[in-house]
N, C-alpha and C. Protein backbone atom coordinates (compact mmCIF):
# COMPACT_ATOMS: atom_id res chain seq x y z
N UNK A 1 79.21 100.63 111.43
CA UNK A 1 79.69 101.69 110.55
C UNK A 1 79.01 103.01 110.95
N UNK A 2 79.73 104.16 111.28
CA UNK A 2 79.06 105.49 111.37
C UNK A 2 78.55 105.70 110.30
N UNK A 3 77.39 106.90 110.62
CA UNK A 3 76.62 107.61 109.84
C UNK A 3 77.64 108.75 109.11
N UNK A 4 77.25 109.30 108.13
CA UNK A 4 77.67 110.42 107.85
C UNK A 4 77.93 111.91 108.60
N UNK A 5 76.68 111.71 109.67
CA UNK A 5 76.31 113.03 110.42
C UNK A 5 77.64 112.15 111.80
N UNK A 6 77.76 111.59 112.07
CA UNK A 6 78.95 110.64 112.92
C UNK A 6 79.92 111.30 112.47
N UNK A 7 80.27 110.38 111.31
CA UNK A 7 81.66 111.21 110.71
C UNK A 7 82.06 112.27 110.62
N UNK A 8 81.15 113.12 110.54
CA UNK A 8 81.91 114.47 110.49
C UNK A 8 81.50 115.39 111.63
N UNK A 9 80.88 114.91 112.63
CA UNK A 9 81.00 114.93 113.74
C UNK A 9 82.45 114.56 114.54
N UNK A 10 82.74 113.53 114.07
CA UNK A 10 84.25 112.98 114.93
C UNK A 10 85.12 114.14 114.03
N UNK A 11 85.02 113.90 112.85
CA UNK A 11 86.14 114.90 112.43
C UNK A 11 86.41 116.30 112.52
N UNK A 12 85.34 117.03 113.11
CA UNK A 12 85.27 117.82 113.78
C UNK A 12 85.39 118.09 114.94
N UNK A 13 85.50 117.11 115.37
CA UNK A 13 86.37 116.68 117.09
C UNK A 13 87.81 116.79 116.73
N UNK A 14 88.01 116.01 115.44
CA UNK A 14 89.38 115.81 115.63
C UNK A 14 90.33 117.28 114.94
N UNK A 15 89.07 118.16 114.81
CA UNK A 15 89.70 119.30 113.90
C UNK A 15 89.60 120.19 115.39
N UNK A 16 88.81 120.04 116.49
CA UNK A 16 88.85 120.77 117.87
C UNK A 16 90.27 120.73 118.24
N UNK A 17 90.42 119.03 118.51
CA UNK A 17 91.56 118.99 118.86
C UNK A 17 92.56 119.69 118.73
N UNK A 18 93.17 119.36 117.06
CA UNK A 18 94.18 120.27 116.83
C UNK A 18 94.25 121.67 116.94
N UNK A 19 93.06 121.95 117.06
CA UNK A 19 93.16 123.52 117.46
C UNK A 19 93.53 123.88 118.92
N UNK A 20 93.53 122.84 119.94
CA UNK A 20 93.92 122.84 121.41
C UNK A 20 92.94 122.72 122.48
N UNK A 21 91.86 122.22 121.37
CA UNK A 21 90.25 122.26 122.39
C UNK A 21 90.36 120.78 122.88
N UNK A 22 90.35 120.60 124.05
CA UNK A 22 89.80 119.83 124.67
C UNK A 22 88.44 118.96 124.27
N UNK A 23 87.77 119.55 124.29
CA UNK A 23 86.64 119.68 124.28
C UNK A 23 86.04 118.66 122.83
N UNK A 24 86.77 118.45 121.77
CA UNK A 24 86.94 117.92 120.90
C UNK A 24 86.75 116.45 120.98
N UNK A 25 87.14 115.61 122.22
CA UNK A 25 86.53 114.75 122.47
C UNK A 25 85.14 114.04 123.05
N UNK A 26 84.69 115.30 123.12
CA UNK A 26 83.61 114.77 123.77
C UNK A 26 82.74 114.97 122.38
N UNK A 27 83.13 115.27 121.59
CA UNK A 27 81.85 114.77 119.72
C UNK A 27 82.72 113.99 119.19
N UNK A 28 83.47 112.67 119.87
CA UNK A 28 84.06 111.51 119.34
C UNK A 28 83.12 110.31 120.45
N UNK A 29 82.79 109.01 119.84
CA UNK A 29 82.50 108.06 120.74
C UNK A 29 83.49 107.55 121.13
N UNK A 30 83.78 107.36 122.17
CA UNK A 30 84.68 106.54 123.06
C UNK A 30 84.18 105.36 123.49
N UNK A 31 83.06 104.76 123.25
CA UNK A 31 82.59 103.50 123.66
C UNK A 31 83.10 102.27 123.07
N UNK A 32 83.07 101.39 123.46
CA UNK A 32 83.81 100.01 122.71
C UNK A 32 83.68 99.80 121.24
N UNK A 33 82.32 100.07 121.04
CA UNK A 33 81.76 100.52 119.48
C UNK A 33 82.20 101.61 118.87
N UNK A 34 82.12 102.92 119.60
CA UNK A 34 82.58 104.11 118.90
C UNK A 34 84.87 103.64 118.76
N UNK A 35 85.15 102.65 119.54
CA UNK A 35 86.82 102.60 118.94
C UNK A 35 86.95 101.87 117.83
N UNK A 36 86.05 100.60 117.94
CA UNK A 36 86.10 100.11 116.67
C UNK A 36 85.84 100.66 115.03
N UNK A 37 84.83 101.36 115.59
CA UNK A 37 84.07 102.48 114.81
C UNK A 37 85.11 103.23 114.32
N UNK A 38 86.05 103.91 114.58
CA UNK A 38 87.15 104.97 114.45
C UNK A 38 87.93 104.88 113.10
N UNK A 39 87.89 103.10 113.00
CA UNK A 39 88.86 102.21 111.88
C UNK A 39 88.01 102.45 110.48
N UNK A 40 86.90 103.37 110.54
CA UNK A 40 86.56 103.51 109.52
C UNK A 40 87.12 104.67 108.88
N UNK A 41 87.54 105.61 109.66
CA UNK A 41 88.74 106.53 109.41
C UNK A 41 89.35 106.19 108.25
N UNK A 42 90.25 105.17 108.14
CA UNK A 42 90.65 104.35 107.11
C UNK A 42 90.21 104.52 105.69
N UNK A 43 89.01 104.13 106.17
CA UNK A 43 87.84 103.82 104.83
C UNK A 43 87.77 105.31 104.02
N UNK A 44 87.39 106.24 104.77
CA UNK A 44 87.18 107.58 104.82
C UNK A 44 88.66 108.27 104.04
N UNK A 45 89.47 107.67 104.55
CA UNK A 45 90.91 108.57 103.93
C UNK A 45 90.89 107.46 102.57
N UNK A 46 90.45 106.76 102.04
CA UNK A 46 91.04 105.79 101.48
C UNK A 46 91.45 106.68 99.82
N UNK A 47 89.94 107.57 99.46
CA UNK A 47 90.13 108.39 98.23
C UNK A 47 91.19 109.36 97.82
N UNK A 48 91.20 109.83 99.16
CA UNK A 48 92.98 111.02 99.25
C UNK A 48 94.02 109.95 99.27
N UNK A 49 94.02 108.82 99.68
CA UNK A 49 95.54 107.56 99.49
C UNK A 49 95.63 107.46 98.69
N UNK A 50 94.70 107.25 97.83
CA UNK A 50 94.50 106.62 96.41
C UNK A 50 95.26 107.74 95.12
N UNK A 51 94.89 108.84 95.51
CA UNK A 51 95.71 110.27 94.80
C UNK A 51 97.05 110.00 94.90
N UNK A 52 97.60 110.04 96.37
CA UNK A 52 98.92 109.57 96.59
C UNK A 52 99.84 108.37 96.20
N UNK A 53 99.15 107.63 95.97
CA UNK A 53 99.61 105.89 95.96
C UNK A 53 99.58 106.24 94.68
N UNK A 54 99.07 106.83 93.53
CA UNK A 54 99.08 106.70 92.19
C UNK A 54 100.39 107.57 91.69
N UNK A 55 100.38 108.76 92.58
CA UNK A 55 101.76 109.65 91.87
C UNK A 55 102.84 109.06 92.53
N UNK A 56 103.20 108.27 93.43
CA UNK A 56 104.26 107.55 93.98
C UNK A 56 104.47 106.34 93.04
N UNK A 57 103.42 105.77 92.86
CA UNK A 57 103.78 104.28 91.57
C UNK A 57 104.38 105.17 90.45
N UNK A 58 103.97 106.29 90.17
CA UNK A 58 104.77 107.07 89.02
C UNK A 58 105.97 107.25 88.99
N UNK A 59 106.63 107.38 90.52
CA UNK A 59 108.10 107.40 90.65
C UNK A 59 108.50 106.20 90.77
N UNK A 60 108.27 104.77 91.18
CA UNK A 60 108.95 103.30 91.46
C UNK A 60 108.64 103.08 89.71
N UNK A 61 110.09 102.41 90.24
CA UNK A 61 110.48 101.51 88.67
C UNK A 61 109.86 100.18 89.19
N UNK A 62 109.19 99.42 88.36
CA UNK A 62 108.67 98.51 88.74
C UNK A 62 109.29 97.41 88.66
N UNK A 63 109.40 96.79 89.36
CA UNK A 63 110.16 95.76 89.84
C UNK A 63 109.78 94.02 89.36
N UNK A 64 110.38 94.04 87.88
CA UNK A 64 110.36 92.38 87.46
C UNK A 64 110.19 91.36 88.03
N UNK A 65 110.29 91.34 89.38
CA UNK A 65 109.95 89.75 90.15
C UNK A 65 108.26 90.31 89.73
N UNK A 66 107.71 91.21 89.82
CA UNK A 66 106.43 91.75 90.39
C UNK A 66 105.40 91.46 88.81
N UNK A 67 105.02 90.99 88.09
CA UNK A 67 104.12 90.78 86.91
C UNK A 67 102.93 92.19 86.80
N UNK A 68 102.65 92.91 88.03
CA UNK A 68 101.54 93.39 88.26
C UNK A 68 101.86 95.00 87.49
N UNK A 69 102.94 95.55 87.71
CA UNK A 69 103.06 96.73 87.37
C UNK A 69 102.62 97.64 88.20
N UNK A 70 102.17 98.68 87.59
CA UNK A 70 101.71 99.49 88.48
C UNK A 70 100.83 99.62 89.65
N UNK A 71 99.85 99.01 88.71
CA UNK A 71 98.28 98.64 89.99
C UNK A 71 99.18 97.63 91.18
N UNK A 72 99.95 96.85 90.60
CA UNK A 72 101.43 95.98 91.83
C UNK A 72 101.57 97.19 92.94
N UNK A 73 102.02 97.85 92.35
CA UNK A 73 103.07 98.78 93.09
C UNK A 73 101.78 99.93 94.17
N UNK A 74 100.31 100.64 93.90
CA UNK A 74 100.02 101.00 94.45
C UNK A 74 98.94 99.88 95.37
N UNK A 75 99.01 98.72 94.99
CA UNK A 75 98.17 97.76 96.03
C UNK A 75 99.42 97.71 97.22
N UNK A 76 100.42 97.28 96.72
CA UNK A 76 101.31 97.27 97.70
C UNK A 76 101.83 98.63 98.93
N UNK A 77 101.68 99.62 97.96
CA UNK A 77 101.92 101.01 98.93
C UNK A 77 100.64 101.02 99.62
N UNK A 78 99.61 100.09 99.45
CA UNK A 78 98.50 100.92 100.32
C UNK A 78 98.40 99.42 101.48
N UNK A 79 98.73 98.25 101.37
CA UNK A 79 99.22 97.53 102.20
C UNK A 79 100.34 98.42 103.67
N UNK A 80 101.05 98.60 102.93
CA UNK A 80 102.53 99.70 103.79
C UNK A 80 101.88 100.67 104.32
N UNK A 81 100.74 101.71 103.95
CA UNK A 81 100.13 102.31 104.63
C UNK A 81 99.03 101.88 105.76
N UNK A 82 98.59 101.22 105.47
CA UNK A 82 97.33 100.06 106.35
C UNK A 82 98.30 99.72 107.61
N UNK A 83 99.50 99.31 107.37
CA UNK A 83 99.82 98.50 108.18
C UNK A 83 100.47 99.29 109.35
N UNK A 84 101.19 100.80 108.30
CA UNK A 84 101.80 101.85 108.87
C UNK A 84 100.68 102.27 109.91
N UNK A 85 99.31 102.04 110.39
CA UNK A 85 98.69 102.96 110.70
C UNK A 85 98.10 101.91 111.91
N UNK A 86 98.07 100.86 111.53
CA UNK A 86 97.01 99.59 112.11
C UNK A 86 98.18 98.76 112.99
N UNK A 87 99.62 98.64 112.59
CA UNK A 87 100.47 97.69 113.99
C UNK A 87 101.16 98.47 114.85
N UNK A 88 101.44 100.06 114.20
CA UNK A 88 101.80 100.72 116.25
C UNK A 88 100.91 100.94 116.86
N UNK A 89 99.31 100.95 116.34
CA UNK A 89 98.40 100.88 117.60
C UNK A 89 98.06 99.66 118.04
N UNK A 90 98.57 98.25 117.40
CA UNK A 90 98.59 96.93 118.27
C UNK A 90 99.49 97.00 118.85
N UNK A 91 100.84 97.62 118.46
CA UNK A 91 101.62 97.69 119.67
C UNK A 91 101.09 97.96 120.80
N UNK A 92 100.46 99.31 120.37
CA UNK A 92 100.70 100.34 121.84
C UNK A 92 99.64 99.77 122.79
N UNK A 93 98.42 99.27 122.20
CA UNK A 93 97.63 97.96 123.02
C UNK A 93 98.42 97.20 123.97
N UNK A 94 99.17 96.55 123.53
CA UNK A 94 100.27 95.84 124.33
C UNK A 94 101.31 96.53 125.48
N UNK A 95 101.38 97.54 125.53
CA UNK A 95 102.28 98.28 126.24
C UNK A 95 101.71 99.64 126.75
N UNK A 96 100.21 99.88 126.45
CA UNK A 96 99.70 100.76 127.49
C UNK A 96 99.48 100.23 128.29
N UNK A 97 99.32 99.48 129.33
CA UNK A 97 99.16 99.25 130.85
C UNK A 97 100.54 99.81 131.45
N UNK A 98 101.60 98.91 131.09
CA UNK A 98 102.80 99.28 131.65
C UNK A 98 103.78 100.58 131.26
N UNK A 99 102.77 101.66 130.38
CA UNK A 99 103.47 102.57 129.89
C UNK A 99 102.61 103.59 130.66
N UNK A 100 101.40 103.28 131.27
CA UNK A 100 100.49 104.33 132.49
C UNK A 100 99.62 104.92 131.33
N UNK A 101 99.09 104.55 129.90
CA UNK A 101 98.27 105.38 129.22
C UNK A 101 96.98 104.27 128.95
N UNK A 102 97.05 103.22 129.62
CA UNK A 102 96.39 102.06 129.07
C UNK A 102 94.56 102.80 129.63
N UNK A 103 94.39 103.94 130.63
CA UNK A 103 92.83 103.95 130.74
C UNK A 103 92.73 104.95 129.62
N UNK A 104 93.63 106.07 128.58
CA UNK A 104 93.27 106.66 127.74
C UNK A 104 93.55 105.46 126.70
N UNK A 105 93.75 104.80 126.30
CA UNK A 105 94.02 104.44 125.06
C UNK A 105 93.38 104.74 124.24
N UNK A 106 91.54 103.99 124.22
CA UNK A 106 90.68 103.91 124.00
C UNK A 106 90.50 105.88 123.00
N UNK A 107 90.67 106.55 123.97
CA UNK A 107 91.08 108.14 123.14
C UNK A 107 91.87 108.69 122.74
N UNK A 108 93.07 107.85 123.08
CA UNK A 108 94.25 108.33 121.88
C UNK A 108 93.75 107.65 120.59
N UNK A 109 93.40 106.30 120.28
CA UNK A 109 92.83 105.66 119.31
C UNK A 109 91.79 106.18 118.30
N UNK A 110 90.73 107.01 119.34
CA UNK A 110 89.89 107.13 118.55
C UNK A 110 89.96 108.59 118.00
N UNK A 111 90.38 109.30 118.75
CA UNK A 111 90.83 110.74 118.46
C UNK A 111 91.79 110.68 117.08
N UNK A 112 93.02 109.69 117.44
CA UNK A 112 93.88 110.03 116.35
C UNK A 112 93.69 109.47 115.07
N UNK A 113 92.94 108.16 115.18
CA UNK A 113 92.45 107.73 113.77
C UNK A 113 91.36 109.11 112.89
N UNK A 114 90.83 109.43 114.04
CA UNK A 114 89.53 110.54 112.94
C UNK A 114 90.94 111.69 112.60
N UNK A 115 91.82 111.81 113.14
CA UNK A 115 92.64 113.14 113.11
C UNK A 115 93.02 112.70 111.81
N UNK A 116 93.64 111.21 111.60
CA UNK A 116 94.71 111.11 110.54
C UNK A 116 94.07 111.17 109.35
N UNK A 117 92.19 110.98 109.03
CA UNK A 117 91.97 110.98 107.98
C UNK A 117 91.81 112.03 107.80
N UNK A 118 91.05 113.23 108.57
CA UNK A 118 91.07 114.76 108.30
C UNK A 118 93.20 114.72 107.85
N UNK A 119 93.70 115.02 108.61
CA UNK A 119 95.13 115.31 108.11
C UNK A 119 95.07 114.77 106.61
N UNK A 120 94.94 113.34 105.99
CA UNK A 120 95.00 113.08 104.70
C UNK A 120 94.49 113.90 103.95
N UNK A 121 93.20 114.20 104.35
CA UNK A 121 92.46 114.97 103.27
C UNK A 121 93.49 116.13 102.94
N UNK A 122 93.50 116.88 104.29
CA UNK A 122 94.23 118.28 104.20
C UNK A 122 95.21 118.04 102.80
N UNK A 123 96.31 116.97 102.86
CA UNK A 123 97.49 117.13 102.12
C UNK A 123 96.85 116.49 100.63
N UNK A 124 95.73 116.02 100.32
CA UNK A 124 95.41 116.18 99.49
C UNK A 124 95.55 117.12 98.22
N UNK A 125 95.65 118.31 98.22
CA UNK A 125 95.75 119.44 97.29
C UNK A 125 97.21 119.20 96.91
N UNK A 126 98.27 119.00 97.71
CA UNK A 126 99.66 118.85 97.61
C UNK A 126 100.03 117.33 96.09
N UNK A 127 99.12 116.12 97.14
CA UNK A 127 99.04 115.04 96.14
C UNK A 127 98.56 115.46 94.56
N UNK A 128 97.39 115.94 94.60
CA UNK A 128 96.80 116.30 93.45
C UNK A 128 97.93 117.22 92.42
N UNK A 129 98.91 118.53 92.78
CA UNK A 129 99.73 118.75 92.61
C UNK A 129 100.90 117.75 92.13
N UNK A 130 101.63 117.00 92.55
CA UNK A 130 102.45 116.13 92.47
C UNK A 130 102.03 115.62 91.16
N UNK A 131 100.83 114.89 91.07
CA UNK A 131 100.56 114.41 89.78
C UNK A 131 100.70 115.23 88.40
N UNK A 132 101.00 116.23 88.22
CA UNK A 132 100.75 116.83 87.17
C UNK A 132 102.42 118.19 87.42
N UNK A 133 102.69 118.26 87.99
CA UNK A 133 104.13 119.41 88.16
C UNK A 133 105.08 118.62 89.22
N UNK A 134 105.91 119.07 88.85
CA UNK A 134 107.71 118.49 90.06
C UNK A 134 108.38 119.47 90.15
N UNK A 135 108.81 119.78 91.32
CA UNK A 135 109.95 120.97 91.05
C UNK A 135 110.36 120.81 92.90
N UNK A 136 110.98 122.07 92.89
CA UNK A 136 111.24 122.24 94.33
C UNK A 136 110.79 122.90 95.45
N UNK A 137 109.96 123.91 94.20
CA UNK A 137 108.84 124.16 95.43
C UNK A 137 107.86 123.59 95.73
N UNK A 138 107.17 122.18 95.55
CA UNK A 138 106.69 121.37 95.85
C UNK A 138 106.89 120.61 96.96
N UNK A 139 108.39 120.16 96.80
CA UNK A 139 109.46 119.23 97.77
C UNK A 139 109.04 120.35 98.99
N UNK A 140 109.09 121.81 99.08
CA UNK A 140 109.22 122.92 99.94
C UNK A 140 107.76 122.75 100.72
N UNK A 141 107.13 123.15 99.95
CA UNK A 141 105.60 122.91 100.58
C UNK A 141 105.37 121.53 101.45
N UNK A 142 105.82 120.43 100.64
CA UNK A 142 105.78 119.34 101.13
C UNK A 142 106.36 119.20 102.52
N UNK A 143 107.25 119.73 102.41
CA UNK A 143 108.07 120.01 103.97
C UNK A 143 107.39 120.16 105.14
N UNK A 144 107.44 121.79 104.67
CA UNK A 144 105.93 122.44 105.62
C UNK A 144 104.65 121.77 105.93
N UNK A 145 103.95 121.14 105.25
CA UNK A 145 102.85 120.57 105.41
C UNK A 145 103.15 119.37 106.32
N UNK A 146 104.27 118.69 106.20
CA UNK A 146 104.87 117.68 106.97
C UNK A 146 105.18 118.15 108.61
N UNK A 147 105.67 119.46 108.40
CA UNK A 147 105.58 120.14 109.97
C UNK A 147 104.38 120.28 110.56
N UNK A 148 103.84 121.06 109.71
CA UNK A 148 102.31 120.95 110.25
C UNK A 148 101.54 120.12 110.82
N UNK A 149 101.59 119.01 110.01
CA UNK A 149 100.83 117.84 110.56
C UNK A 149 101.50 117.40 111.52
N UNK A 150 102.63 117.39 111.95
CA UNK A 150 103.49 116.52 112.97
C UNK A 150 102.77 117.32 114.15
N UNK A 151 102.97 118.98 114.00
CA UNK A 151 102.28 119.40 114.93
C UNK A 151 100.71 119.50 115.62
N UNK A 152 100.09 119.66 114.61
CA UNK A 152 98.53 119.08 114.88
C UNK A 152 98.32 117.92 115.18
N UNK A 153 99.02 116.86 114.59
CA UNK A 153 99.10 115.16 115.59
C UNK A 153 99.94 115.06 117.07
N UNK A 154 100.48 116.18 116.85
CA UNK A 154 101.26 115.86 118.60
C UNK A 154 100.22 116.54 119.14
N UNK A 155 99.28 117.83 119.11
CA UNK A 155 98.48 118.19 120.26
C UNK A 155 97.46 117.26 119.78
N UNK A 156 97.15 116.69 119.52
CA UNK A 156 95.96 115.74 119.26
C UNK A 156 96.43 114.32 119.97
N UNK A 157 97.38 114.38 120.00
CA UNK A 157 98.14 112.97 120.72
C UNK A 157 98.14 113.36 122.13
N UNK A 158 98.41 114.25 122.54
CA UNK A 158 98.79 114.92 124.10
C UNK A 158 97.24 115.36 124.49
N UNK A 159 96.43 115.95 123.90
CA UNK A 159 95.17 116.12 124.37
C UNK A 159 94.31 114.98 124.66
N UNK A 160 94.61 114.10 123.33
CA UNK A 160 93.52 112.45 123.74
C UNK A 160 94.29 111.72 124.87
N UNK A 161 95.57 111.86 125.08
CA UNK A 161 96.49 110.93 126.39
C UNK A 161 95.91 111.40 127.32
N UNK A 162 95.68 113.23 127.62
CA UNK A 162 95.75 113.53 128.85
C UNK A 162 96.14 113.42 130.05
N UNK A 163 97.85 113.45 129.81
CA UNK A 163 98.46 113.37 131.01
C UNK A 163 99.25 114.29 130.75
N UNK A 164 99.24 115.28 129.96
CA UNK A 164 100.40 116.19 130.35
C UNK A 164 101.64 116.46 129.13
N UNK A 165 101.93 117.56 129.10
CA UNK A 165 102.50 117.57 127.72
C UNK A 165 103.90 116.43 127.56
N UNK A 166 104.30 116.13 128.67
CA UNK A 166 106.14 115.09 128.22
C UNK A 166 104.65 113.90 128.41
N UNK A 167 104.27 113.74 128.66
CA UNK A 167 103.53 111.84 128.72
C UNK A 167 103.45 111.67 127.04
N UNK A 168 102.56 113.09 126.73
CA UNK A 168 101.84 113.08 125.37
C UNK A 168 103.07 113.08 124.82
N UNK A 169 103.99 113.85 124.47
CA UNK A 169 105.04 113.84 123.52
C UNK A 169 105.68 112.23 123.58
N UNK A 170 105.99 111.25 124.83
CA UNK A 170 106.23 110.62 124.65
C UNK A 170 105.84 109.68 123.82
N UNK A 171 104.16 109.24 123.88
CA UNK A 171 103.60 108.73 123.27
C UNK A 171 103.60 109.01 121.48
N UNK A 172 103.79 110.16 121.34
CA UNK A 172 103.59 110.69 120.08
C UNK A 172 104.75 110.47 119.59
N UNK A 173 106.01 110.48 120.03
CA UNK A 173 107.51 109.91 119.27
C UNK A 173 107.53 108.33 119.36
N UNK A 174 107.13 107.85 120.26
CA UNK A 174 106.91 106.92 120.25
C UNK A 174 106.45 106.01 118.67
N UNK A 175 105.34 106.51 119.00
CA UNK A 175 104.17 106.01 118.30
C UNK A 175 104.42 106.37 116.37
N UNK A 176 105.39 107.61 116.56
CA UNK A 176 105.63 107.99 115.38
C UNK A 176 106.81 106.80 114.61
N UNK A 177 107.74 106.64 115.29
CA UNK A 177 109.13 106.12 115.20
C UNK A 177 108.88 104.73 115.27
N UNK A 178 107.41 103.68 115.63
CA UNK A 178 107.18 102.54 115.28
C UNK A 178 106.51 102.88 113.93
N UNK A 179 105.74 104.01 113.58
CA UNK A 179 105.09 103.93 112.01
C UNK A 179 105.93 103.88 111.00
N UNK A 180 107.12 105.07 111.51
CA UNK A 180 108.03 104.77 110.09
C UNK A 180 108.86 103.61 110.35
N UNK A 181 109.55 102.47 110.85
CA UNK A 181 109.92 101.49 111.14
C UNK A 181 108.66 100.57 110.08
N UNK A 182 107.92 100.48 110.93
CA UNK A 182 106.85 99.80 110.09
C UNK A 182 106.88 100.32 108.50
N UNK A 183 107.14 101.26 108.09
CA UNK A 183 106.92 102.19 106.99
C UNK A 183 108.21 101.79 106.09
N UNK A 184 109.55 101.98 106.75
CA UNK A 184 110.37 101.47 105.60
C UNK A 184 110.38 100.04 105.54
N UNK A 185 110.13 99.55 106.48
CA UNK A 185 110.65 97.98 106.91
C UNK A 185 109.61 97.24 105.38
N UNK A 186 108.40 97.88 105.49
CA UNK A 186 107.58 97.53 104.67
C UNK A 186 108.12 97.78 102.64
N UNK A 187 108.37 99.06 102.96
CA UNK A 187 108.65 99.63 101.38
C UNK A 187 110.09 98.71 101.29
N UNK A 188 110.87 98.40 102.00
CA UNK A 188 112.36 97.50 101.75
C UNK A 188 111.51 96.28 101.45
N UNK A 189 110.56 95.59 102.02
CA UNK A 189 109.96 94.36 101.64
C UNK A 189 109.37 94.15 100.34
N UNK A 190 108.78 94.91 99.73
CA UNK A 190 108.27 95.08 99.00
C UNK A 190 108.70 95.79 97.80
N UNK A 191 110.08 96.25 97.50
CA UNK A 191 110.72 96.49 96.72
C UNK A 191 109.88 97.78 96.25
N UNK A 192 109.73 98.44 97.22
CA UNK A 192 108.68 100.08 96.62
C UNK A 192 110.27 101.66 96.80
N UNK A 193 111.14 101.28 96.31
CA UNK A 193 112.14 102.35 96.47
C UNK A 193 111.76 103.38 95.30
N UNK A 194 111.85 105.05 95.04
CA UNK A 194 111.58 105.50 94.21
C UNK A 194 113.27 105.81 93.31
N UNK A 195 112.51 105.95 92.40
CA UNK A 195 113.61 106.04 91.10
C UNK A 195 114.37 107.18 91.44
């Protein structure tokens, strides 16, 4: 488990990144320990999910096969997220050798896990919002913030690949288009549709 002075060390790598620094990886560990290490990312975003997963159970009608109710409905959205985040990078394990990114992996991995929990945090203020007002300028913001991040995860995706901006983009649609797959495939399983 990283230290504190770790953590926000990487996440400050991963905040280089998106700014277009290079350089951003080199205050991330890349060692066999520092990738494993990365999955604490996870852990780290878990308090900003938790904001989210609660105003989303607010919109699902809860679903009678399910006894659990609500606490049902956000154990389950945070399953769908775990999984959203944790099986396109077992994919991509499997298919970096023959996709030519298999000697970066190791830094697309660790780069983009510290990225995605900084990104959570960011949209945090938005979640916190949600809970308490609805309207359309919310949906609006929400938008935007959704651009945003797509864009700060694609140069963060293309900088940790380092091969070049079409390798990186590939990887990054890629990689995006197995999460949401994984993402509805999951919320259809689980009967998480909003009202």
């Amino acid at each position: 488990m990283p230290t504190g002075d770790e953590i926000q060390r990487y996440l400050f790598g991963a905040w280089r990144l998106m700014l277009g620094r290079a350089d951003g990886l080199r205050l991330m560990d890349l060692s066999a320990d520092g990738f494993w290490n990365s999955f604490f990312a996870i852990v780290v975003s878990v308090p900003a999910l938790v904001v989210g997963w609660v105003g989303l159970a607010l919109d699902i009608d809860p679903d009678p096969a399910h006894t659990s109710g609500r606490i049902g409905i956000v154990l389950r959205l945070a399953v769908v997220d775990f999984a959203s985040w944790v099986v396109p990078l077992a994919a991509l394990a499997l298919v970096a050798r023959p996709a030519g990114v298999a000697d970066r992996f190791v830094h697309y991995v660790v780069a983009t896990n510290w990225a995605s929990a900084l990104l959570i945090w960011l949209m945090l203020p938005l979640s916190i919002l949600r809970l308490f007002v609805a309207g359309e300028i919310l949906d609006i913001l929400g938008l935007l913030l959704f651009v945003l991040n797509m864009a700060l995860s694609w140069r963060v995706t293309t900088l940790a690949v380092g091969k070049g901006a079409p390798i990186g983009t590939a990887v990054f649609v890629a990689m995006f288009v197995a999460s949401l797959l994984v993402l509805f495939g999951l919320q259809e399983m689980f009967g998480l549709s909003v009202a």
